[in-house]
N, C-alpha and C. Protein backbone atom coordinates (compact mmCIF):
# COMPACT_ATOMS: atom_id res chain seq x y z
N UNK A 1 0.85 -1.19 0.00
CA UNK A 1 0.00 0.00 0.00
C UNK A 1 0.89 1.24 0.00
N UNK A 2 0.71 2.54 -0.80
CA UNK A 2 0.95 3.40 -0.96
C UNK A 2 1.29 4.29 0.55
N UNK A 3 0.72 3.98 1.29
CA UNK A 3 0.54 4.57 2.85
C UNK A 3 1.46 3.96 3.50
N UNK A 4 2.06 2.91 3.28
CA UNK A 4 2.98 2.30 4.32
C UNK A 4 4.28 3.11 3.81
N UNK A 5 4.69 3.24 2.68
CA UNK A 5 5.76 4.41 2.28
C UNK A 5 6.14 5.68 2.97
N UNK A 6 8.01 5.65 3.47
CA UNK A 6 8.01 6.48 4.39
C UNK A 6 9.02 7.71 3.28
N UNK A 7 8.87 8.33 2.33
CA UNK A 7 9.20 8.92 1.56
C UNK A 7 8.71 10.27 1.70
N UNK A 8 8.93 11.65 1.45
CA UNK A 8 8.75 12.85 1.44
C UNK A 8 8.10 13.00 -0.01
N UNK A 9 8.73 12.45 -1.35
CA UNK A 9 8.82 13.01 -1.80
C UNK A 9 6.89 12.24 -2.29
N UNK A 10 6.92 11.13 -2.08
CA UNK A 10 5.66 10.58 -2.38
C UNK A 10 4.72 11.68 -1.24
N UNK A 11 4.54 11.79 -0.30
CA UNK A 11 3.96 13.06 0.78
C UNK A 11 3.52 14.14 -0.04
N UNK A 12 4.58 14.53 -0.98
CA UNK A 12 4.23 15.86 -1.93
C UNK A 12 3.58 15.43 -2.49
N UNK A 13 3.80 14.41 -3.35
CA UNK A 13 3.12 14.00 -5.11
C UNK A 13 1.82 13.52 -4.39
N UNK A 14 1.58 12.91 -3.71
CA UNK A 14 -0.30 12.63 -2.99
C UNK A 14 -0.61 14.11 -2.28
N UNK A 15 -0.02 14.73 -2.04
CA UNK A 15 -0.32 16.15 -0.90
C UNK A 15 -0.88 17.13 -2.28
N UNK A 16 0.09 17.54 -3.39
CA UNK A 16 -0.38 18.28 -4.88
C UNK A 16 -1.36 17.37 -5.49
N UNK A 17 -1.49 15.48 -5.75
CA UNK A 17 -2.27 15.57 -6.80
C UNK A 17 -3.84 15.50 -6.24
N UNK A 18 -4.21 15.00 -4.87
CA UNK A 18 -5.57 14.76 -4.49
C UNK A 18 -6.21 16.10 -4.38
N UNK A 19 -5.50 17.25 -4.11
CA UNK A 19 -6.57 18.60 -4.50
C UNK A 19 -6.64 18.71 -5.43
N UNK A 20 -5.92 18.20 -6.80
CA UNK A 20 -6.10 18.66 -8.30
C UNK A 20 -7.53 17.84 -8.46
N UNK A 21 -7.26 16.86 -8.21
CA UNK A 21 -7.89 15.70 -8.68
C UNK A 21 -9.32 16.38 -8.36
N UNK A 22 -9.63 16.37 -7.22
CA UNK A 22 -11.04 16.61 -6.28
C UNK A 22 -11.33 17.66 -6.17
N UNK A 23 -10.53 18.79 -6.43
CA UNK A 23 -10.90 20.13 -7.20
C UNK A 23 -11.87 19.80 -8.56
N UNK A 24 -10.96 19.50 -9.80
CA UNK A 24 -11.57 19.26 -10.73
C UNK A 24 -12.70 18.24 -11.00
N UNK A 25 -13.16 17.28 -9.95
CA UNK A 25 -14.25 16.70 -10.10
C UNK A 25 -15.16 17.33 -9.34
N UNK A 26 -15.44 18.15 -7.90
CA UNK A 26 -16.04 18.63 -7.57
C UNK A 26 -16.62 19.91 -8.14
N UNK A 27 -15.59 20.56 -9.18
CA UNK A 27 -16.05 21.77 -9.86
C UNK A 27 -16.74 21.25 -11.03
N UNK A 28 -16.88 19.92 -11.88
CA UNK A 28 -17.00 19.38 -12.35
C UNK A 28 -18.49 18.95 -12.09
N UNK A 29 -18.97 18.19 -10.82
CA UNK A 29 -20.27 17.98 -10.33
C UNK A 29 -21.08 19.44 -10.13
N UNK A 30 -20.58 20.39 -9.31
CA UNK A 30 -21.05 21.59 -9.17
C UNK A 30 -21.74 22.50 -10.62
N UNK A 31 -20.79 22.42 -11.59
CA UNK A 31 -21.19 23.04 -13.01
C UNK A 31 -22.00 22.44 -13.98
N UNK A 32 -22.35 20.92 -13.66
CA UNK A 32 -23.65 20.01 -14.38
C UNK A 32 -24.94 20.26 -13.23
N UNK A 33 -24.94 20.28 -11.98
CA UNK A 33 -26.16 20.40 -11.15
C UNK A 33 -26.16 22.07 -10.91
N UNK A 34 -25.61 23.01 -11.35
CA UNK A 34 -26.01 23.99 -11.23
C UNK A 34 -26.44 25.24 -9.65
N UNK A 35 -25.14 24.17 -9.05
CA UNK A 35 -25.48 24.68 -7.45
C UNK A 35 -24.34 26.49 -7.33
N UNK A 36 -24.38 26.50 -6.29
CA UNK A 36 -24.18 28.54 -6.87
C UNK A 36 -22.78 28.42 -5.73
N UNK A 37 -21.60 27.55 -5.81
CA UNK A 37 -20.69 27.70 -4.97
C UNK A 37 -19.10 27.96 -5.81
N UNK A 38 -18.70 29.05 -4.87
CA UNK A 38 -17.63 29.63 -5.47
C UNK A 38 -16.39 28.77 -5.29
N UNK A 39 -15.69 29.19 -5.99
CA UNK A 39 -14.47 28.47 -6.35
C UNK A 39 -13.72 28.26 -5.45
N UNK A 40 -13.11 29.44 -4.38
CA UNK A 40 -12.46 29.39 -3.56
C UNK A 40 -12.85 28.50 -2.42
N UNK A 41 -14.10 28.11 -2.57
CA UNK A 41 -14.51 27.77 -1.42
C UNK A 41 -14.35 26.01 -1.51
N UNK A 42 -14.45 25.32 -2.78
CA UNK A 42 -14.23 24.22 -3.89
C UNK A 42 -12.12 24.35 -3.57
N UNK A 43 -12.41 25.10 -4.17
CA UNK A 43 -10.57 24.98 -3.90
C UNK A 43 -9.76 24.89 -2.19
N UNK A 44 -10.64 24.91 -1.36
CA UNK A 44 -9.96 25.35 -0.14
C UNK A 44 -10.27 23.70 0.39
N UNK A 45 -11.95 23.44 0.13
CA UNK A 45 -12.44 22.21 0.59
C UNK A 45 -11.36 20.78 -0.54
N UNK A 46 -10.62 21.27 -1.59
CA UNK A 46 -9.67 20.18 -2.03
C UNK A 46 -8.56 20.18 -1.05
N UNK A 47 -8.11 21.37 -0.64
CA UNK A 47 -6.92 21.27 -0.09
C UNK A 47 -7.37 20.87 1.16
N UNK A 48 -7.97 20.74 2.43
CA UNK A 48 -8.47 20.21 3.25
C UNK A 48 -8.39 18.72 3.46
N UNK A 49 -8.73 18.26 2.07
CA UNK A 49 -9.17 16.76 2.04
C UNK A 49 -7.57 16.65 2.20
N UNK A 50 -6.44 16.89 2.18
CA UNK A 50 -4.81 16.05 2.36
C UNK A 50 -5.15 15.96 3.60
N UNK A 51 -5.70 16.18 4.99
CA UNK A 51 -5.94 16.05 5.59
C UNK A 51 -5.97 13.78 6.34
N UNK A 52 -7.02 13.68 5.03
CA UNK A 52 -7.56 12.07 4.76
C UNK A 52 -6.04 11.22 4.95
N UNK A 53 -4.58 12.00 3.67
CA UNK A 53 -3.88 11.81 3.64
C UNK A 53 -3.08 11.36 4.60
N UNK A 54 -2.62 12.52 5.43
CA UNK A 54 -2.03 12.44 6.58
C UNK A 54 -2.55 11.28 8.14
N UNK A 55 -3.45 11.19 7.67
CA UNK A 55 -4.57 10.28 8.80
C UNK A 55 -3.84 8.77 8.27
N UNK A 56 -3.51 8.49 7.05
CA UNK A 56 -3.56 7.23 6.68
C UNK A 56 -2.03 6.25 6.71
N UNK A 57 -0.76 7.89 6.89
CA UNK A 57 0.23 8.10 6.95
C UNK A 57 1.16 7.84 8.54
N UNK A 58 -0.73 8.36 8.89
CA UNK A 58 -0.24 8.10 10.76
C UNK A 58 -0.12 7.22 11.34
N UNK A 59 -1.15 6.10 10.74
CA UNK A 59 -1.40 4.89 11.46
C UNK A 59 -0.66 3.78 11.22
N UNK A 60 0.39 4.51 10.20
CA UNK A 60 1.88 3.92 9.59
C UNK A 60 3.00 4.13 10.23
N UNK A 61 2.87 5.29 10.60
CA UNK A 61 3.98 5.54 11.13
C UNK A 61 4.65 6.27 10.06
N UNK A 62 4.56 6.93 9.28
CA UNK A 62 5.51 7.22 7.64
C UNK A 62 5.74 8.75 7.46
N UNK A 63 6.10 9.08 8.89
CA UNK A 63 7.21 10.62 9.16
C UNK A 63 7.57 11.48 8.17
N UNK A 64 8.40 10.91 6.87
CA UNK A 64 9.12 11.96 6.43
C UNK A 64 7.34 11.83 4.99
N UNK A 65 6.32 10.92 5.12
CA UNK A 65 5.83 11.34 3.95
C UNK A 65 4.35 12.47 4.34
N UNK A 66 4.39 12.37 6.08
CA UNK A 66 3.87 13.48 6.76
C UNK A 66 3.85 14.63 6.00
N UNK A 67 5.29 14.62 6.53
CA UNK A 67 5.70 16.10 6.42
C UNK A 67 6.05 16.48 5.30
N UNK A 68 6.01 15.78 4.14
CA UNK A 68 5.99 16.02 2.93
C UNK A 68 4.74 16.29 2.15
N UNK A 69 3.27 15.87 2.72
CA UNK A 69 1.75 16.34 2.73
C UNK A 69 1.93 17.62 3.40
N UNK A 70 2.01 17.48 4.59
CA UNK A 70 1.61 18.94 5.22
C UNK A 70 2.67 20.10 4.59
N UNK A 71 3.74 19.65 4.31
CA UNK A 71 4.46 20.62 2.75
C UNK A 71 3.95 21.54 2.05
N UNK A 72 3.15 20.02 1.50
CA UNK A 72 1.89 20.08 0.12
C UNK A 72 1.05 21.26 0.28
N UNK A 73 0.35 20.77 1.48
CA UNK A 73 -0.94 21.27 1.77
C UNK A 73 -0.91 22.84 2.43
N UNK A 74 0.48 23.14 3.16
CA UNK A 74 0.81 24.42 3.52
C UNK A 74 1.13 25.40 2.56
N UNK A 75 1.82 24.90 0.82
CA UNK A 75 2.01 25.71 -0.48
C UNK A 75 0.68 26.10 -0.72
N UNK A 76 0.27 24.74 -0.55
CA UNK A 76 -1.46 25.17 -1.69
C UNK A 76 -2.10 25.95 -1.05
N UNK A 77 -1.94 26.44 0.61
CA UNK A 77 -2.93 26.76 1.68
C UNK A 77 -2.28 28.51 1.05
N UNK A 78 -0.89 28.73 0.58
CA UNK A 78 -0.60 30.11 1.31
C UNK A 78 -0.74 30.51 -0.62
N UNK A 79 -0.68 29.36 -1.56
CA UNK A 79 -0.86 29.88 -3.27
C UNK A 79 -2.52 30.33 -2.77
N UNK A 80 -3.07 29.46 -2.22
CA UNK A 80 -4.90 29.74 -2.18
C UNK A 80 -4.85 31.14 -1.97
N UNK A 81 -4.23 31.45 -0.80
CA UNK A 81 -4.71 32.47 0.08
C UNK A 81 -4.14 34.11 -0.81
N UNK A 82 -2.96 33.84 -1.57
CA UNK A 82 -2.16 34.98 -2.14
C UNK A 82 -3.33 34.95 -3.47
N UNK A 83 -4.09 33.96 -4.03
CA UNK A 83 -4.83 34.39 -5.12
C UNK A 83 -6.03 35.18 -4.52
N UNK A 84 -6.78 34.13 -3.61
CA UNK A 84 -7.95 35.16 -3.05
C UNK A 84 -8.36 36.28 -2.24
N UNK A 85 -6.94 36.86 -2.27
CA UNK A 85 -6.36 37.78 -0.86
C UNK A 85 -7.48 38.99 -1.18
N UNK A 86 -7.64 39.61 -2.42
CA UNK A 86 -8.59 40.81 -2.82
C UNK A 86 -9.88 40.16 -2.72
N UNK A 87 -10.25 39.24 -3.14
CA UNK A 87 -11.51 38.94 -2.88
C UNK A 87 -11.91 38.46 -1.19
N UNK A 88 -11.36 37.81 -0.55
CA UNK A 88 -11.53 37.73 0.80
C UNK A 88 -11.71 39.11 1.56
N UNK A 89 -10.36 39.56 1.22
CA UNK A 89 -10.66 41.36 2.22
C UNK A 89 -11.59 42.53 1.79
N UNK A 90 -12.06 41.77 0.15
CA UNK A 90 -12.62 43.09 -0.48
C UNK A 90 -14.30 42.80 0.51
N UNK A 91 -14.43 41.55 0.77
CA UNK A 91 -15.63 41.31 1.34
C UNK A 91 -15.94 42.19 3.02
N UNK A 92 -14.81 42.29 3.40
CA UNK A 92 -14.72 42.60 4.82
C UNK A 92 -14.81 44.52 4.63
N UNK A 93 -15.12 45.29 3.66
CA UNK A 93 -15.08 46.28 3.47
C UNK A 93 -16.05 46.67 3.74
């Protein structure tokens, strides 16, 4: 199993591809049923899910591929946040 792997660099490559992945299928379900939810909010709930990741990593014991998710998930958290920075604060105006 992919989870018993104590690698960093596998940590990244599952930490970047499961928000791509579940980004693009959830924006994907959202734009055929016609429900009214914004992107950022789709993009934040992908990056969240590495979360699943790290849970599966734990019960392994697999340290360096931890911290090679929470890596992941801390780029995508601070790329999220530097794209939606005007739209987040423009709301608080």
């Amino acid at each position: 199993m992919l989870f018993r792997r104590n690698n960093l660099n596998i940590g990244i490559g599952l930490g970047m591809l499961l928000p791509i992945v579940v980004f693009g299928f959830l924006s994907s379900i959202i734009s055929i049923s016609g429900v009214n939810i914004k992107i950022r909010t789709l993009a934040l709930i992908s990056i969240c899910l590495n979360m699943l990741i790290v849970r599966g990593f734990r019960k392994n014991r697999a340290n360096e591929s931890i911290r090679g998710t929470v890596l992941a998930t801390v780029g995508m958290a601070f790329v999220w946040f530097v794209w939606f920075y005007q739209e987040i604060f423009a709301e608080w105006e």
